[in-house]
Protein backbone atom coordinates (compact mmCIF):
# COMPACT_ATOMS: atom_id res chain seq x y z
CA UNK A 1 66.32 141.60 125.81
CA UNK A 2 65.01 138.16 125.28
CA UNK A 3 66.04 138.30 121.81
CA UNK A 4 70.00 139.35 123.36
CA UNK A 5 69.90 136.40 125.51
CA UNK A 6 68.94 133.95 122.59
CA UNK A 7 71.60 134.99 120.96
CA UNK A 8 74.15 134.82 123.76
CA UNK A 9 72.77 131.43 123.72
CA UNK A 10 73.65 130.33 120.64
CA UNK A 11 76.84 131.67 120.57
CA UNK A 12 77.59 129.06 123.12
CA UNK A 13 76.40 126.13 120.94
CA UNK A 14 79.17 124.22 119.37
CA UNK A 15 79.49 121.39 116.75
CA UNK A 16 81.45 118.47 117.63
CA UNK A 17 85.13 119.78 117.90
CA UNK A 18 86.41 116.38 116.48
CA UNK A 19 84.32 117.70 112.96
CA UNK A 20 85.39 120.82 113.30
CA UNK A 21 89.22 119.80 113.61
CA UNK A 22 88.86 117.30 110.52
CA UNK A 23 87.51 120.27 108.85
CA UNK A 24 90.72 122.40 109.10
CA UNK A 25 92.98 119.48 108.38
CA UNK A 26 91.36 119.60 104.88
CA UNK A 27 91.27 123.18 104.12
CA UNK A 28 93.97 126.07 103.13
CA UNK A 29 94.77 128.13 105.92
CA UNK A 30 93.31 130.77 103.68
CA UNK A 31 89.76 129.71 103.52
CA UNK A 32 89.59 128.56 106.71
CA UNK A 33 88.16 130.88 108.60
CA UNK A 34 85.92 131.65 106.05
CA UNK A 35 84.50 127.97 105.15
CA UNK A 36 84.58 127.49 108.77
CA UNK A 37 82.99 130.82 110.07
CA UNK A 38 80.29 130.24 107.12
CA UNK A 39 79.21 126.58 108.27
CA UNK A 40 79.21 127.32 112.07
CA UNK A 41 76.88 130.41 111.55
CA UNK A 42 74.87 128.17 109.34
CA UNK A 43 74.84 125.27 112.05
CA UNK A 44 73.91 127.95 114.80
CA UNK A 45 71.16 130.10 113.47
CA UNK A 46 69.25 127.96 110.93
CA UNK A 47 70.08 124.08 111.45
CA UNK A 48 70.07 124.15 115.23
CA UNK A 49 67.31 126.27 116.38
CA UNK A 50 64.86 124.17 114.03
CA UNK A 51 66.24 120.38 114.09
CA UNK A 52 68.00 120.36 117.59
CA UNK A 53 71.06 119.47 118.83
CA UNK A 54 71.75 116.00 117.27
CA UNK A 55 70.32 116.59 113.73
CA UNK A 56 72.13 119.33 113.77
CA UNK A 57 75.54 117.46 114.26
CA UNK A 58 74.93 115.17 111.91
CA UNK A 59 73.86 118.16 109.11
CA UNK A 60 77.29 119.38 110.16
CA UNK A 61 79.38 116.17 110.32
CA UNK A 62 78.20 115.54 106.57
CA UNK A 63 78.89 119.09 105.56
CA UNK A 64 82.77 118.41 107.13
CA UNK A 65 82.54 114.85 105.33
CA UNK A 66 81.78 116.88 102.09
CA UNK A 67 84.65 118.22 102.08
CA UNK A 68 86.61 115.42 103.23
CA UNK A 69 85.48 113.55 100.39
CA UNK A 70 86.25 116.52 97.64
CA UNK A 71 89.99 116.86 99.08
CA UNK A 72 90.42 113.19 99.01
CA UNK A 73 88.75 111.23 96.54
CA UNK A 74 90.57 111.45 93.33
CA UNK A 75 93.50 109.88 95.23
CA UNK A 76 91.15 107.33 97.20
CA UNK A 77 90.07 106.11 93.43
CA UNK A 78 93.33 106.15 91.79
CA UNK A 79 94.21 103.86 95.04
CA UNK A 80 91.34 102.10 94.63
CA UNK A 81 91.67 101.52 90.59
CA UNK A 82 95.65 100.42 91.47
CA UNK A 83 94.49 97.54 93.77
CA UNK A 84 91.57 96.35 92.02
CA UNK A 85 93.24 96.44 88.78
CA UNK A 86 96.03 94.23 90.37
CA UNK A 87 93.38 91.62 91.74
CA UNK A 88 91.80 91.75 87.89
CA UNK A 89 95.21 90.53 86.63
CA UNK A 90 95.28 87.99 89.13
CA UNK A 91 92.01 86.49 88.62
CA UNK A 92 92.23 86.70 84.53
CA UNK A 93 95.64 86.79 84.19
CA UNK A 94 97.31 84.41 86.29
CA UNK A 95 101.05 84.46 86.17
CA UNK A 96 103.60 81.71 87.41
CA UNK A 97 105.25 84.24 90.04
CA UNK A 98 103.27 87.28 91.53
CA UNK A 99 106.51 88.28 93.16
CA UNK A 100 106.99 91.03 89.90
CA UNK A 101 103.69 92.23 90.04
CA UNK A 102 103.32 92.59 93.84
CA UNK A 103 106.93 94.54 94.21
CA UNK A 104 104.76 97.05 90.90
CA UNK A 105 101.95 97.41 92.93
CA UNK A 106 103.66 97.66 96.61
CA UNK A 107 105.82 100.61 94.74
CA UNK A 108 102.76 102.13 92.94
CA UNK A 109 101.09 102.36 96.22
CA UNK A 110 103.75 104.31 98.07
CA UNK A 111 104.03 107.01 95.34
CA UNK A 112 100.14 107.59 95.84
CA UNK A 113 100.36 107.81 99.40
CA UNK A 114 103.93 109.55 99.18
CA UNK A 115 102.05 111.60 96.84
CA UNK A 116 98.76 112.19 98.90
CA UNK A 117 100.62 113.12 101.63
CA UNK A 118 102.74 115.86 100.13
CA UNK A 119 100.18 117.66 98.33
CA UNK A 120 98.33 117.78 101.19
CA UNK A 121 100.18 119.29 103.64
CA UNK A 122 101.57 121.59 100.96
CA UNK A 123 98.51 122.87 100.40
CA UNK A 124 97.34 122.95 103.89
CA UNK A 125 100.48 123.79 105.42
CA UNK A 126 99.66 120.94 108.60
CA UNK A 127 101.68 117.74 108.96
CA UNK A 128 98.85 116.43 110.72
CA UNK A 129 96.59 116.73 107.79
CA UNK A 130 98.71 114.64 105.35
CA UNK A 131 98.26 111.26 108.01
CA UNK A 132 94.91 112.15 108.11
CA UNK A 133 94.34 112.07 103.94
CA UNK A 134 96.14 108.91 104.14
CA UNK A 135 93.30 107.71 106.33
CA UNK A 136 90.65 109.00 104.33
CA UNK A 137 92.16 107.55 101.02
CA UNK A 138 92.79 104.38 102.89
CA UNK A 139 89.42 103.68 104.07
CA UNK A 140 88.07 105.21 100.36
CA UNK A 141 89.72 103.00 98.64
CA UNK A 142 88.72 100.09 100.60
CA UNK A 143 84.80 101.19 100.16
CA UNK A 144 85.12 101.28 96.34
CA UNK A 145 87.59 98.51 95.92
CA UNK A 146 84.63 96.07 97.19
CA UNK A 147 81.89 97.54 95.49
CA UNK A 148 84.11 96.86 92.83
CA UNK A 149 85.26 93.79 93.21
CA UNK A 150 81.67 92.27 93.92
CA UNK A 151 80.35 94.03 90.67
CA UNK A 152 82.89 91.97 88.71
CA UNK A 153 82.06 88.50 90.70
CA UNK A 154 78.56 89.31 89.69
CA UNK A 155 79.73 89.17 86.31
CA UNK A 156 82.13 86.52 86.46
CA UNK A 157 81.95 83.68 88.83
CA UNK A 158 82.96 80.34 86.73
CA UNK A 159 84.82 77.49 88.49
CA UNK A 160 87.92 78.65 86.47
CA UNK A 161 87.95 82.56 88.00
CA UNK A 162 87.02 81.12 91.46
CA UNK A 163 89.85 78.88 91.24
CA UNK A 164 91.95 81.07 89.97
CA UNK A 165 90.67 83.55 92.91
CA UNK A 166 91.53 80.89 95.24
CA UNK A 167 95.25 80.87 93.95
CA UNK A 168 95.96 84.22 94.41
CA UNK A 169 94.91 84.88 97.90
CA UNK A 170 91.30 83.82 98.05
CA UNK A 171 88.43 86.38 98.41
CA UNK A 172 88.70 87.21 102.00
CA UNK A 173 91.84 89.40 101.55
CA UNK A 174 89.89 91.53 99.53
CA UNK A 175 86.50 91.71 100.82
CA UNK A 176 87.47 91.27 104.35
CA UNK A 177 88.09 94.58 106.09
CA UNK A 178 90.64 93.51 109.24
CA UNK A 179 93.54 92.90 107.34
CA UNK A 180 93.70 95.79 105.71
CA UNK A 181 93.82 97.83 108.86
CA UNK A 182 97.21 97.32 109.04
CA UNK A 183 97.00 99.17 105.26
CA UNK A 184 95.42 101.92 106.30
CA UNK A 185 97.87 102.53 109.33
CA UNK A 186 100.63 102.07 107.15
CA UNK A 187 99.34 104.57 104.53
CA UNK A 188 99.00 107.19 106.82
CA UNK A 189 102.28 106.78 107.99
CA UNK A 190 103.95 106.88 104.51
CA UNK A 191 101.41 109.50 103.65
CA UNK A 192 102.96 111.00 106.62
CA UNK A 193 106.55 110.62 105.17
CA UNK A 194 104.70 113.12 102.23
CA UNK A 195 103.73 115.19 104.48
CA UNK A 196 107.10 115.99 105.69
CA UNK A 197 108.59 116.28 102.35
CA UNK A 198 106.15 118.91 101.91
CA UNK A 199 107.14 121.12 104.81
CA UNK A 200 110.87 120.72 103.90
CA UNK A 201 110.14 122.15 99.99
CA UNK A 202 108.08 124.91 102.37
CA UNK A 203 111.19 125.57 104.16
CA UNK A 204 113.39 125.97 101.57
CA UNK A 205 110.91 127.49 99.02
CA UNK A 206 112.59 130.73 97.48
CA UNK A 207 110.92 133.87 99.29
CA UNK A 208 108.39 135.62 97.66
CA UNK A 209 109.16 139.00 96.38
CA UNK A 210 106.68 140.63 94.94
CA UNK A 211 105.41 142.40 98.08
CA UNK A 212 109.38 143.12 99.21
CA UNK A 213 109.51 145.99 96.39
């Protein structure tokens, strides 16, 4: 009996819901349950009965940011590698007019997050999913761009690159993180613009026959 109550109890233990949502919004409807089922057994008879309650949130948040991380990164990179890149230009290739090369980037940045956002909820079949991956790629892409960006001021930092820093923006535009708030907001809502291009190609995606016969 004692045993039967336990685990009654632990049935009624929960990870945070908000990890468990962010969880879904990164995985195929098919795998799911399964993922989902696997990790909350995990959480509730090994992790939480001998770390407690808050260690065993946080073993579960990083297990969710795992996964996070696998579904998003190549796109946080590429986003990453598109805006770095552009600053590298800058800094060692100054030109007379950045107008050309910021209208290449702005549109290189869209298709990404355009991009992001449709393959996302494509392959999780949730609108909501494709904002969120915009997020995640935002905020990704901000992480590396910096580590970046301070690896190659470690490298070069003569009076001619800072000046030449200085000219095209200075070095809090990329190494500060408010402004680029407004980025990440923005990239989830064009990610979102993705998204729905997704679900209309869903909608309109010739029926599958092979179990009509």
């Amino acid at each position: 009996m004692p045993t039967h109550d336990a685990d009654r109890s632990l049935e009624a233990v929960r990870p945070p819901r908000w990890a468990e949502s962010m969880l879904r919004l990164v995985l195929r409807p098919d795998d799911v349950e399964t993922v989902s089922g696997d990790l909350l057994e995990e959480y509730r008879r090994t992790i939480y009965p001998s770390r407690g309650r808050g260690p065993a949130d946080r073993w579960f948040v990083w297990q969710v940011g795992g996964f996070v991380w696998r579904a998003t990164w190549p796109w946080g990179a590429a986003f990453a590698a598109l805006m770095v890149g552009r600053d590298a230009l800058d800094w060692f290739v100054p030109p007379v007019s950045f107008y050309t090369r910021s209208v290449v980037t702005s549109y290189a940045a869209i298709s990404i997050f355009v991009g992001v956002g449709f393959w996302t909820t494509y392959r999780t079949r949730s609108l909501r999913a494709s904002a969120f991956a915009g997020i995640a790629i935002g905020l990704i892409a901000k992480v590396l761009g910096i580590t970046t960006v301070l690896l190659l001021l470690a490298v070069w930092h003569d009076p001619q690159t800072m000046a030449a820093i200085e000219r095209s923006g200075g070095l809090g535009e990329v190494l500060f993180p408010f402004p680029n708030v407004a980025m990440v907001v923005v990239g989830a809502g064009v990610a979102l613009v993705g998204g729905v291009l997704a679900i209309a190609a869903l909608l309109f995606r010739p029926s599958d026959r092979r179990h009509t016969a």
